[in-house]
C-alpha atoms as a PDB file:
ATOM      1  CA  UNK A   1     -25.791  10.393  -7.651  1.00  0.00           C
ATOM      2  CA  UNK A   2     -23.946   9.321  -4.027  1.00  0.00           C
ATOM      3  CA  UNK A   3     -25.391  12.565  -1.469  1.00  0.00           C
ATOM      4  CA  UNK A   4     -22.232  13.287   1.144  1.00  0.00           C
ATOM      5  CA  UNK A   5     -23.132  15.677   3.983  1.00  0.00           C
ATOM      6  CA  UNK A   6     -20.041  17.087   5.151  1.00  0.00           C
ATOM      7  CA  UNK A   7     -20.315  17.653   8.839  1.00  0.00           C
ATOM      8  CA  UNK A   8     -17.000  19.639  10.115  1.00  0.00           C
ATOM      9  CA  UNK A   9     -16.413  19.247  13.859  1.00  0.00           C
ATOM     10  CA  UNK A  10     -12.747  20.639  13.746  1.00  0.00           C
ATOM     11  CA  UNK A  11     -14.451  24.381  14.520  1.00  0.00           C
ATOM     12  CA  UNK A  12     -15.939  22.585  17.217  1.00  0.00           C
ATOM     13  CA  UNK A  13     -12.690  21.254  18.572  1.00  0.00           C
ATOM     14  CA  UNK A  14     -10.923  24.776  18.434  1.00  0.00           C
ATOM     15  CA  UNK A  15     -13.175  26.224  20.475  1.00  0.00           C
ATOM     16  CA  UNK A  16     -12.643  23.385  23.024  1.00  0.00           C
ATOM     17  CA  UNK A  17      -8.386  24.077  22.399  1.00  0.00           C
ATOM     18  CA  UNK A  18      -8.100  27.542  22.484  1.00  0.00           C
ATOM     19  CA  UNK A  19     -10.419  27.722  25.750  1.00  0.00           C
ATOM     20  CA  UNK A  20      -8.517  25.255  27.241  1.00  0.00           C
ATOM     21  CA  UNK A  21      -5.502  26.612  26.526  1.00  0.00           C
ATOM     22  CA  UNK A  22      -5.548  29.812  27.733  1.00  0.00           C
ATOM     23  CA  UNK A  23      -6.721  28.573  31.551  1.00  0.00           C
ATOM     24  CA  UNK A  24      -4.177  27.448  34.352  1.00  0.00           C
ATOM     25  CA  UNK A  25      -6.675  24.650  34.780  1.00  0.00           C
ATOM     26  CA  UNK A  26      -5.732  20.644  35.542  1.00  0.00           C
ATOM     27  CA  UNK A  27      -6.738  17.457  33.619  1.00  0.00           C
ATOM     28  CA  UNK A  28     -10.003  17.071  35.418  1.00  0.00           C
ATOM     29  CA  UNK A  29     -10.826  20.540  34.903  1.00  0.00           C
ATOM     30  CA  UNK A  30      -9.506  20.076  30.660  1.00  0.00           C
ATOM     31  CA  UNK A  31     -12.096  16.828  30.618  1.00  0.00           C
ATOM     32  CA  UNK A  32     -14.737  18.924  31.504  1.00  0.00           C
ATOM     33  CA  UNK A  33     -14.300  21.490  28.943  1.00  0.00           C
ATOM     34  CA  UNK A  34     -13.659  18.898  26.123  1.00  0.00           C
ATOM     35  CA  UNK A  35     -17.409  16.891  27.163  1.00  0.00           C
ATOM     36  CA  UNK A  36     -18.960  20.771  27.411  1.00  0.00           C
ATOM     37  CA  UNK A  37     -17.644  21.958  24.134  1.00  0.00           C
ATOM     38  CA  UNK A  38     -16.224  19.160  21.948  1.00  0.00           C
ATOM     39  CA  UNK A  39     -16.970  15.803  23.330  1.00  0.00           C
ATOM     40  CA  UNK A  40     -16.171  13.224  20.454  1.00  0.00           C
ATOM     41  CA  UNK A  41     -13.764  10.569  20.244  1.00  0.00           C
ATOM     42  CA  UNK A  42     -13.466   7.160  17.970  1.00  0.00           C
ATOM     43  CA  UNK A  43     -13.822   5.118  20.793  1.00  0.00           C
ATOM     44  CA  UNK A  44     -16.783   2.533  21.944  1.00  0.00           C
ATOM     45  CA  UNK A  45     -19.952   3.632  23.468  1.00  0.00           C
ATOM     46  CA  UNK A  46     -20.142   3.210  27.834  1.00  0.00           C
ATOM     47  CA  UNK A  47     -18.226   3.704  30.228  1.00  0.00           C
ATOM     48  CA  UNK A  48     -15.178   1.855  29.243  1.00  0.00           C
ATOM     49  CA  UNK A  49     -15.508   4.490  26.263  1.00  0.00           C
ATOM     50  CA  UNK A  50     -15.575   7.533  28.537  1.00  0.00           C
ATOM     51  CA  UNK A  51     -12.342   6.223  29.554  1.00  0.00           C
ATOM     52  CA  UNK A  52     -10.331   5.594  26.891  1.00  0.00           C
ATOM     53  CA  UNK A  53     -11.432   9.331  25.041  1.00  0.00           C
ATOM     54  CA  UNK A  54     -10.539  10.903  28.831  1.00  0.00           C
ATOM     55  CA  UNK A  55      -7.135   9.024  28.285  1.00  0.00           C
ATOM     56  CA  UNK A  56      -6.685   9.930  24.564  1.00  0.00           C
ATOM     57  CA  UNK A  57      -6.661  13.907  25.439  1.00  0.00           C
ATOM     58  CA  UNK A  58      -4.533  13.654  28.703  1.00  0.00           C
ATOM     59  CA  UNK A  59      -1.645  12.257  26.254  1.00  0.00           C
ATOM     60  CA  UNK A  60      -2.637  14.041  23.392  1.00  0.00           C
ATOM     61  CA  UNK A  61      -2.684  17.540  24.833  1.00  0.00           C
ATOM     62  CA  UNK A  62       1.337  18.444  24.694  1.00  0.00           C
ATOM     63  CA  UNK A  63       0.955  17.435  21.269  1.00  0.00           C
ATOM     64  CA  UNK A  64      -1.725  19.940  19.923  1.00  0.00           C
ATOM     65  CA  UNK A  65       0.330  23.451  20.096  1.00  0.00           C
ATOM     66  CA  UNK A  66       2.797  21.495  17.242  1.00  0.00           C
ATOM     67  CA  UNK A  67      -0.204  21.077  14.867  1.00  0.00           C
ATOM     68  CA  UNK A  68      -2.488  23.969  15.270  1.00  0.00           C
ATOM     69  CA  UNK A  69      -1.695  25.574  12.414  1.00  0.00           C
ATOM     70  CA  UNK A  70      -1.960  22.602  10.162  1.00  0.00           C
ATOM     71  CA  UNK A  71      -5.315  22.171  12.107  1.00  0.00           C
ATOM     72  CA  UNK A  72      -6.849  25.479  11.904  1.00  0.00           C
ATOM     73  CA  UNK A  73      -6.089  25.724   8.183  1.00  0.00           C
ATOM     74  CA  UNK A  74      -7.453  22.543   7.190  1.00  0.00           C
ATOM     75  CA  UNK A  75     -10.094  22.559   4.738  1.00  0.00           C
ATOM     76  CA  UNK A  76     -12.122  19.055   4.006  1.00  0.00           C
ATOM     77  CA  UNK A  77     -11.551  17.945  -0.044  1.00  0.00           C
ATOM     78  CA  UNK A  78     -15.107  16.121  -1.024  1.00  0.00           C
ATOM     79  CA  UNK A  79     -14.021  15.740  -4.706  1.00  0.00           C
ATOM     80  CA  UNK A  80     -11.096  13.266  -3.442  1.00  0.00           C
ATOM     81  CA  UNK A  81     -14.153  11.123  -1.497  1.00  0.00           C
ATOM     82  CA  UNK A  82     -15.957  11.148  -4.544  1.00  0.00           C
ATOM     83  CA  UNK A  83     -13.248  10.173  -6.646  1.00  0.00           C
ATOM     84  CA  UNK A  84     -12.449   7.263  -4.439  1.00  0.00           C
ATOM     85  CA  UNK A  85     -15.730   6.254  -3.536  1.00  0.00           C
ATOM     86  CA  UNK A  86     -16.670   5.214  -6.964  1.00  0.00           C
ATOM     87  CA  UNK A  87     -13.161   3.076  -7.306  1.00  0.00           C
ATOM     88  CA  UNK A  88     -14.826   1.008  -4.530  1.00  0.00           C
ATOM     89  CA  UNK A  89     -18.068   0.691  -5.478  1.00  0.00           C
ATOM     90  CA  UNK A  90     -17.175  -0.322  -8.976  1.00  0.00           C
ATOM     91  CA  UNK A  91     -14.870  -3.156  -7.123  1.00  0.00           C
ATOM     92  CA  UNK A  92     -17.587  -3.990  -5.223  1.00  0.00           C
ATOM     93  CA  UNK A  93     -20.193  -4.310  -7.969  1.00  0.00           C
ATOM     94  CA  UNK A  94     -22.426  -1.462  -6.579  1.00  0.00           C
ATOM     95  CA  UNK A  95     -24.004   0.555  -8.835  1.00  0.00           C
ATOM     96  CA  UNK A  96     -26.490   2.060  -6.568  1.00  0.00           C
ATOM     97  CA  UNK A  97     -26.796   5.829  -4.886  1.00  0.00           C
ATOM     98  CA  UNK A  98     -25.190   5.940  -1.610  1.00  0.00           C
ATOM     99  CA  UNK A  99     -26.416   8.768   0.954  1.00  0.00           C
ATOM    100  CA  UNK A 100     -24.019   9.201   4.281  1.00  0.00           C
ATOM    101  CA  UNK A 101     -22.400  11.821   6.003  1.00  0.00           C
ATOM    102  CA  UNK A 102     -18.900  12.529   6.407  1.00  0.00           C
ATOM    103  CA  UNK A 103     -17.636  13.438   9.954  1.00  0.00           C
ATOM    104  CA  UNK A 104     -14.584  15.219  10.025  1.00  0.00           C
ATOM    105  CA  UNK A 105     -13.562  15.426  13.552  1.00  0.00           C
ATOM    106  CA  UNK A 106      -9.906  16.193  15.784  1.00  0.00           C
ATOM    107  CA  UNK A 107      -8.864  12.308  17.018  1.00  0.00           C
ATOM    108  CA  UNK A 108      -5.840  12.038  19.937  1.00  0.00           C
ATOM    109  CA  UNK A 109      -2.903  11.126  16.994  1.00  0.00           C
ATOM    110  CA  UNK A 110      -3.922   7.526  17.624  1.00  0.00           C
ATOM    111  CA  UNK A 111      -4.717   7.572  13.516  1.00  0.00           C
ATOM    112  CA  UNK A 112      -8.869   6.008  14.749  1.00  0.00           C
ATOM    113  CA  UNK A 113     -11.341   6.479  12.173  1.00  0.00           C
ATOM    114  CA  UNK A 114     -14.283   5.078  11.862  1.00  0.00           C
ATOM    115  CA  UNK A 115     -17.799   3.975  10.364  1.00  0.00           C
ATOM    116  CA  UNK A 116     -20.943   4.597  12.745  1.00  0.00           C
ATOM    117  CA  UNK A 117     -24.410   4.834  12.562  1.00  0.00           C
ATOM    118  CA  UNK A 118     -25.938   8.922  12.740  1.00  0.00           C
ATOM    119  CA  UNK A 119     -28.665   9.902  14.265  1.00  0.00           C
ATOM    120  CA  UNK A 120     -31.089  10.135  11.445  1.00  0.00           C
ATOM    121  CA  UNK A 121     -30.540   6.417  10.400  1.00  0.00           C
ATOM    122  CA  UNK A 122     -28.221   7.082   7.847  1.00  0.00           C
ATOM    123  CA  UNK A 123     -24.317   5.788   8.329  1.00  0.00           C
ATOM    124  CA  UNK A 124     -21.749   8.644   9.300  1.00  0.00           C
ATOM    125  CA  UNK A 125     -17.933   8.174   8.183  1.00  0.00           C
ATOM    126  CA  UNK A 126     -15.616   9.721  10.500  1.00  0.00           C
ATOM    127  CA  UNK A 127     -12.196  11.161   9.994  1.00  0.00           C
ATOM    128  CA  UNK A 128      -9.745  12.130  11.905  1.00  0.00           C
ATOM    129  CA  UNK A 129      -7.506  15.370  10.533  1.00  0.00           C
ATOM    130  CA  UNK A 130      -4.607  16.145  12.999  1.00  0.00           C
ATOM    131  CA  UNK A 131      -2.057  13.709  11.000  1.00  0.00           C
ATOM    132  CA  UNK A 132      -3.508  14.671   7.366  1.00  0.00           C
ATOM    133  CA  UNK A 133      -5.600  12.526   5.137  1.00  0.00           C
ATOM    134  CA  UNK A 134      -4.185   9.243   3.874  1.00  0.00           C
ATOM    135  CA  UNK A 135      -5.930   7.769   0.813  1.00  0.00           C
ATOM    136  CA  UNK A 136      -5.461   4.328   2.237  1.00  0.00           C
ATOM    137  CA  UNK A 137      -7.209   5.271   5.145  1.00  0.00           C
ATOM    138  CA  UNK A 138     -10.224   7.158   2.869  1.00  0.00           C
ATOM    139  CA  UNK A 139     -10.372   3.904   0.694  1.00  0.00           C
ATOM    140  CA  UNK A 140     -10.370   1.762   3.503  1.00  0.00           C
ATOM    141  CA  UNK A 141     -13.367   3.321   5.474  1.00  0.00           C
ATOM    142  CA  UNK A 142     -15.477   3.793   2.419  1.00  0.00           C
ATOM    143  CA  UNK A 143     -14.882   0.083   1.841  1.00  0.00           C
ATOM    144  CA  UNK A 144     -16.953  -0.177   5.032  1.00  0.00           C
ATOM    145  CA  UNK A 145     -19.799   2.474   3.801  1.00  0.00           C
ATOM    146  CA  UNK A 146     -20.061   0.476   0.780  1.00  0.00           C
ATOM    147  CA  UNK A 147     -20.021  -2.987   2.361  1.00  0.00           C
ATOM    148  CA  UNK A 148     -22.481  -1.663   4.476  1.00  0.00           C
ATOM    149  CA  UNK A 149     -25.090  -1.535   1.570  1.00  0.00           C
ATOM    150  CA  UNK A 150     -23.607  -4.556  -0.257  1.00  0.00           C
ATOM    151  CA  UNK A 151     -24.064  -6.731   2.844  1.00  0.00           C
ATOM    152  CA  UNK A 152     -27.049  -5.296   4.929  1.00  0.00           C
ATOM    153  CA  UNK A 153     -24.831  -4.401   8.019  1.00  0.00           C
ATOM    154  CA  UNK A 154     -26.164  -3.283  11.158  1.00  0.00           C
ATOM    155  CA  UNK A 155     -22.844  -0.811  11.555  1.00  0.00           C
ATOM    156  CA  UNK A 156     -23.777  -1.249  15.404  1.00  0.00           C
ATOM    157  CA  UNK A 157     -20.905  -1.330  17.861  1.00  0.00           C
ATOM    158  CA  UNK A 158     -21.957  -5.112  18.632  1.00  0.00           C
ATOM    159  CA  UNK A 159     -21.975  -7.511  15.751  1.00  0.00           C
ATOM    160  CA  UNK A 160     -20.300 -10.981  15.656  1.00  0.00           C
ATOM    161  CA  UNK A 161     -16.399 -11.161  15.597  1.00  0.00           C
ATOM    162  CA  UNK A 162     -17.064 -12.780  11.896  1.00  0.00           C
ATOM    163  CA  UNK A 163     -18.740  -9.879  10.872  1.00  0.00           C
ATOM    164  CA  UNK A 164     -15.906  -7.766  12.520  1.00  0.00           C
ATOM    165  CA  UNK A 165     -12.942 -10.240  10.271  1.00  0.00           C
ATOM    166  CA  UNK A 166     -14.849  -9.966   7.396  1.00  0.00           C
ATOM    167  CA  UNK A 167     -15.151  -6.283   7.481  1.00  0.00           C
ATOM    168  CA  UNK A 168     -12.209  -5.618   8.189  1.00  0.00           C
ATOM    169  CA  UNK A 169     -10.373  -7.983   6.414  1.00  0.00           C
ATOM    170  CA  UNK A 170     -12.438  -6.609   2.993  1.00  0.00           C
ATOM    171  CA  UNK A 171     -11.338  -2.713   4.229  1.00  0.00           C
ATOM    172  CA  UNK A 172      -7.524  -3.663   4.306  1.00  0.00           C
ATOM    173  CA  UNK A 173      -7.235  -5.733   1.181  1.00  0.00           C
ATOM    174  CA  UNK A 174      -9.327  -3.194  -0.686  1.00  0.00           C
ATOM    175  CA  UNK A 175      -6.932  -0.192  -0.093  1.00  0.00           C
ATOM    176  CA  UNK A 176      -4.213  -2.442  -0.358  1.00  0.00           C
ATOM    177  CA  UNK A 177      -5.836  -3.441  -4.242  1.00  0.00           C
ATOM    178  CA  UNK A 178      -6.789   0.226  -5.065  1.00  0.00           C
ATOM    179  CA  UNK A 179      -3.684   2.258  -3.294  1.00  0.00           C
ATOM    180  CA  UNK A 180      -0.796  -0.192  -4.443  1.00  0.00           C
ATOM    181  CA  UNK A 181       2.865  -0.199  -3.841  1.00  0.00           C
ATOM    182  CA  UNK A 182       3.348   0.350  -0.045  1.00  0.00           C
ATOM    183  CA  UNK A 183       4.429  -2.033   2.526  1.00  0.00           C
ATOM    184  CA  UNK A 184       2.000  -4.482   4.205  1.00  0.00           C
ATOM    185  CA  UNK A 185       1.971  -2.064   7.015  1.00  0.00           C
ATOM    186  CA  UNK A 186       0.682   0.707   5.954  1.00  0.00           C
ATOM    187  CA  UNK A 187      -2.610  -0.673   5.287  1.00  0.00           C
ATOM    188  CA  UNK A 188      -3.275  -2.736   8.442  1.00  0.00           C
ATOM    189  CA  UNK A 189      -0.329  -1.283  11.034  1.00  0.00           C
ATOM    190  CA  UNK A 190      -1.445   0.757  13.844  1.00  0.00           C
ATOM    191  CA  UNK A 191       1.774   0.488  15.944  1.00  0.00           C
ATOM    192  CA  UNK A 192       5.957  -0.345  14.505  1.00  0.00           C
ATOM    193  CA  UNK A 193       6.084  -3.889  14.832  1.00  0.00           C
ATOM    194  CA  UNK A 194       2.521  -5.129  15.416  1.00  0.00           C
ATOM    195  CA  UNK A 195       2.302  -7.086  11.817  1.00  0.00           C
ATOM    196  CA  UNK A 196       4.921  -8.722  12.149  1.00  0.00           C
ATOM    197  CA  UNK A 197       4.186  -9.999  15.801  1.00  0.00           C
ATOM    198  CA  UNK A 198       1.080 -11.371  14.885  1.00  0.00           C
ATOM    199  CA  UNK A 199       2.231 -13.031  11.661  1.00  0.00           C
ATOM    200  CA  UNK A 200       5.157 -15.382  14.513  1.00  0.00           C
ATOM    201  CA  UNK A 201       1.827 -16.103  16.190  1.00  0.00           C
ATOM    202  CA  UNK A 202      -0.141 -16.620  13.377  1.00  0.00           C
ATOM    203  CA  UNK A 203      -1.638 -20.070  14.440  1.00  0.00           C
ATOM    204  CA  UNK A 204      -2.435 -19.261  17.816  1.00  0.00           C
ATOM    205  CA  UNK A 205      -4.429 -15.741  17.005  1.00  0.00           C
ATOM    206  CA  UNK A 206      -6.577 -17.667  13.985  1.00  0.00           C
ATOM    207  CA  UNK A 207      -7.272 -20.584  16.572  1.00  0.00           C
ATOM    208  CA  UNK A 208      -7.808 -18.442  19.725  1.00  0.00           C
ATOM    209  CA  UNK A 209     -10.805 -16.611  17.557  1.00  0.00           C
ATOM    210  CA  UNK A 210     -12.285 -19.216  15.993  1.00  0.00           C
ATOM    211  CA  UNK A 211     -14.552 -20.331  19.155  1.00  0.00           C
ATOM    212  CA  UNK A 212     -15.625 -16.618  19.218  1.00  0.00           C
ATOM    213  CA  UNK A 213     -16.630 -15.781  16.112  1.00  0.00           C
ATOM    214  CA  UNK A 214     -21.208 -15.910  16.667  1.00  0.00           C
ATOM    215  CA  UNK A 215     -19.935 -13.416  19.577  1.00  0.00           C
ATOM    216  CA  UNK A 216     -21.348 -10.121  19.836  1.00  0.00           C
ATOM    217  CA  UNK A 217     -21.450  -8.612  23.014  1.00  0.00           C
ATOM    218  CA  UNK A 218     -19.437  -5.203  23.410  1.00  0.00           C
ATOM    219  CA  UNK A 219     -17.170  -6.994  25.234  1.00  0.00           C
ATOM    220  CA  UNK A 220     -16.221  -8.885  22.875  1.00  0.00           C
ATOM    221  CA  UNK A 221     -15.791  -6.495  20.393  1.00  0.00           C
ATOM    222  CA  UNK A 222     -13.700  -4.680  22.602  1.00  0.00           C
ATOM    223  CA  UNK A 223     -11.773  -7.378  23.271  1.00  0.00           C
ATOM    224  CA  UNK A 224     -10.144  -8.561  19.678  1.00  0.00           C
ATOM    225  CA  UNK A 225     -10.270  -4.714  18.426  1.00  0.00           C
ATOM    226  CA  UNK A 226      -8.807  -2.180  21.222  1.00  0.00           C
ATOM    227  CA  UNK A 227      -8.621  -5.082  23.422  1.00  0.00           C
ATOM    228  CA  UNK A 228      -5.758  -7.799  23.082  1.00  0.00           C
ATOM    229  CA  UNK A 229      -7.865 -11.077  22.231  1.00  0.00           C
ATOM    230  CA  UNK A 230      -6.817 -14.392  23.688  1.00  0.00           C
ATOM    231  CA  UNK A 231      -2.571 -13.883  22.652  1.00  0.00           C
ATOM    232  CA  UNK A 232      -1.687 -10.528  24.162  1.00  0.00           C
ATOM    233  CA  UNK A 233      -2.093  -8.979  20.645  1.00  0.00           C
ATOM    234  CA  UNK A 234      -4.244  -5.719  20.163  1.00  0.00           C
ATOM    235  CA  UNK A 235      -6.876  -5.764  17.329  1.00  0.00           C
ATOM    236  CA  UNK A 236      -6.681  -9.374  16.225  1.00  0.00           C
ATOM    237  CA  UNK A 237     -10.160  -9.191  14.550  1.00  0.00           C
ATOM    238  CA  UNK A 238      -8.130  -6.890  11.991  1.00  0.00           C
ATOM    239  CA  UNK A 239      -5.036  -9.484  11.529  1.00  0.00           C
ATOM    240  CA  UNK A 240      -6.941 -12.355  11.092  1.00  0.00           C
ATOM    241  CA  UNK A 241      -9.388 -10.374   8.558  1.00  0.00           C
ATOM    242  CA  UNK A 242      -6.305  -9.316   6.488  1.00  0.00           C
ATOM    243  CA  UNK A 243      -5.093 -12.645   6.237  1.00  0.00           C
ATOM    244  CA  UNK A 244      -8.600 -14.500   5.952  1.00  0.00           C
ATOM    245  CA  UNK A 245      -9.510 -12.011   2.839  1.00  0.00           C
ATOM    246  CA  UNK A 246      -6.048 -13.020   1.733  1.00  0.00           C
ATOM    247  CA  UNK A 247      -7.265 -16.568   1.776  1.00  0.00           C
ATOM    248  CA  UNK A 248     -10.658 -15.938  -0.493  1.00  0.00           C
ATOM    249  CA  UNK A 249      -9.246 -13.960  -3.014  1.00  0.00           C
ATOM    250  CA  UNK A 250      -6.183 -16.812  -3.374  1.00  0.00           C
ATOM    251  CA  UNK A 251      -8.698 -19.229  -3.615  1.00  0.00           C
ATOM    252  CA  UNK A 252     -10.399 -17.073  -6.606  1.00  0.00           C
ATOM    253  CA  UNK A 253     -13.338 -15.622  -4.669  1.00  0.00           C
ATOM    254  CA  UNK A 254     -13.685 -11.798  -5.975  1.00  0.00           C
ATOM    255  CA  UNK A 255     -13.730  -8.622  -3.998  1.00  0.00           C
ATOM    256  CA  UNK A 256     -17.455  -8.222  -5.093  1.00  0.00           C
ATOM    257  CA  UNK A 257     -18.281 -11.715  -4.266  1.00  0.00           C
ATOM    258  CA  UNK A 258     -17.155 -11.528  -0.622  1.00  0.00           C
ATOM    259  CA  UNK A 259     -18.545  -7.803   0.314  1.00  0.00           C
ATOM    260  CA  UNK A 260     -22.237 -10.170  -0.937  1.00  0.00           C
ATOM    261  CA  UNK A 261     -21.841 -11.872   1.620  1.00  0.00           C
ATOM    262  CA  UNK A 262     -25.337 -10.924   3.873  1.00  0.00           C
ATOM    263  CA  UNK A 263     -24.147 -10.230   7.714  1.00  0.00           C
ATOM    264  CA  UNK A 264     -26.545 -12.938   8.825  1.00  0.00           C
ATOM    265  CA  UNK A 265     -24.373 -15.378   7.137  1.00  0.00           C
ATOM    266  CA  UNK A 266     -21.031 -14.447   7.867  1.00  0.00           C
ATOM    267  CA  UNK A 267     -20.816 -16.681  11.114  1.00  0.00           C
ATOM    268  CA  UNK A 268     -21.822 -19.492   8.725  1.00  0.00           C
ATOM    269  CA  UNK A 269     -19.816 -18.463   5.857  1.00  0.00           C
ATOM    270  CA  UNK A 270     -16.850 -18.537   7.964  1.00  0.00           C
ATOM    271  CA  UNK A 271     -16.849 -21.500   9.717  1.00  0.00           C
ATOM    272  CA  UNK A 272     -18.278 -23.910   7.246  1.00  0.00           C
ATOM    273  CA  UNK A 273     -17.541 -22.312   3.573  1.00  0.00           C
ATOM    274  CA  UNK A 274     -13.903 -22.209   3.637  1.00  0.00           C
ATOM    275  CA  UNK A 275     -10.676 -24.024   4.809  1.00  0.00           C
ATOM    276  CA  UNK A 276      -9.041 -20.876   6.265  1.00  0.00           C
ATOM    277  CA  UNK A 277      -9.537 -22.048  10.129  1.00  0.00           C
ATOM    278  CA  UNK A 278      -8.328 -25.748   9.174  1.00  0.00           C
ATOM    279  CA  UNK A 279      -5.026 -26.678  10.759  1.00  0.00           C
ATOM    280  CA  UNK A 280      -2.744 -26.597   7.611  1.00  0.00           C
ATOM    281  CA  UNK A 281      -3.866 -23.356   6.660  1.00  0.00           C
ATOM    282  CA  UNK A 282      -3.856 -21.515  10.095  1.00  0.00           C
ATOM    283  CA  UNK A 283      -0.984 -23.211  11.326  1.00  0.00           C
ATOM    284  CA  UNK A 284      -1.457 -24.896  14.371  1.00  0.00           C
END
């Protein structure tokens, strides 16, 4: 049977709030608190990290008060993972016991979870509660748990840009297969807009990639996830993963068949297996 710790950090968040809130005290002052009491964000590790969480609660902040109820009276649901979890191992042909723990944390509204290892060696699934719990998003990050075991992934911060399509290609088109019915967006859209963007520059994301795809530095990363890759676009790892799944399962390669795929190989898999980054089917 799968073991899921539950590990609730939304206590730990409210103590952070309601401290905060009741001092006449300025951002700096706020930042402090958060890294004393709270100090978790979905962002990458380093500096560049520190950053980005210190920016996520200066805009956040205003927004809080409007959602503290729904936030104090949240309560986590672990027979809804369950339910889904075994949905994606069955389309993943995984029949074996998975053991992780579930983070349920308070994000910035910027909708960020994520897949991470924990300290103990085991992988930690984090959620973030302030906007409610979408089954897309649940389906999509257990894809990742389960891929995880399917593939051998590190589930390190730095692994190759392949690695980062592939997963998150498999992620999007798997809640798209097991939560049908909703528009492309929902299951790959993190701003209005974005989708559609990259599909006018289709050709240019797929072949701007391509050359980077053995990277793995954090920088990298970074750069075609939060950052905006080599056409101005924001998380172009996840745009040309949606459509290079797409591609595989068109060409009759199964869900189960692709999350196989062993993370050593991706990089090869990619560039030599398939005609995806060919110019008649990127486009360019």
């Amino acid at each position: 049977m799968d073991k899921i710790e539950i590990l609730n950090l939304v206590p730990k968040f409210l103590a952070f709030y309601h401290k905060a809130n009741k001092l006449e005290i300025d951002s700096k002052e706020r930042w402090a608190l958060w890294e004393e009491y709270y100090n978790f964000a979905a962002v990458p590790p380093g500096v560049e990290g520190r950053r980005m969480a210190r920016n996520l609660l200066d805009k956040a902040w205003v927004r809080y008060e409007e959602h503290l109820s729904f936030i104090e009276n949240w309560k986590p649901n672990e027979e809804r993972v369950r339910e889904y979890l075994t949905k994606v191992k069955n389309l993943l042909s995984y029949d074996q016991p998975i053991d992780f723990v579930l983070v349920y944390f308070v994000g910035g509204f910027e909708n960020n979870p994520f897949v991470a290892p924990f300290d103990d060696g085991r992988l930690a699934l984090c959620l973030p509660i302030e906007l409610g719990e979408s089954a897309i998003t649940l389906v999509h990050e257990l894809t990742h748990v389960v891929h995880n075991y399917t593939a051998n992934l590190t589930a390190d911060w730095e692994r190759t840009i392949a690695s980062t399509i592939l997963q998150e290609g498999l992620a999007t088109r798997v809640s798209q297969f097991l939560i049908p019915g909703h528009p492309d967006e929902l299951y790959i859209e993190h701003k209005k807009g974005w989708l559609q963007s990259c599909k006018e520059n289709r050709g240019e994301i797929i072949k701007g990639i391509y050359p980077y795809l053995e990277e793995s530095s954090s920088e990298a990363v970074t750069r075609f996830t939060f950052g905006n890759g080599t056409t101005n676009h924001e998380r172009e790892a996840y745009y040309v993963g949606w459509e290079m799944v797409n591609f595989l399962l068109t060409q009759g390669v199964t869900f189960g068949a692709i999350a196989s795929i062993q993370e050593t190989d991706i990089p090869d898999y990619l560039q030599e297996s398939h005609l995806f980054f060919q110019p008649e089917n990127s486009r360019f």
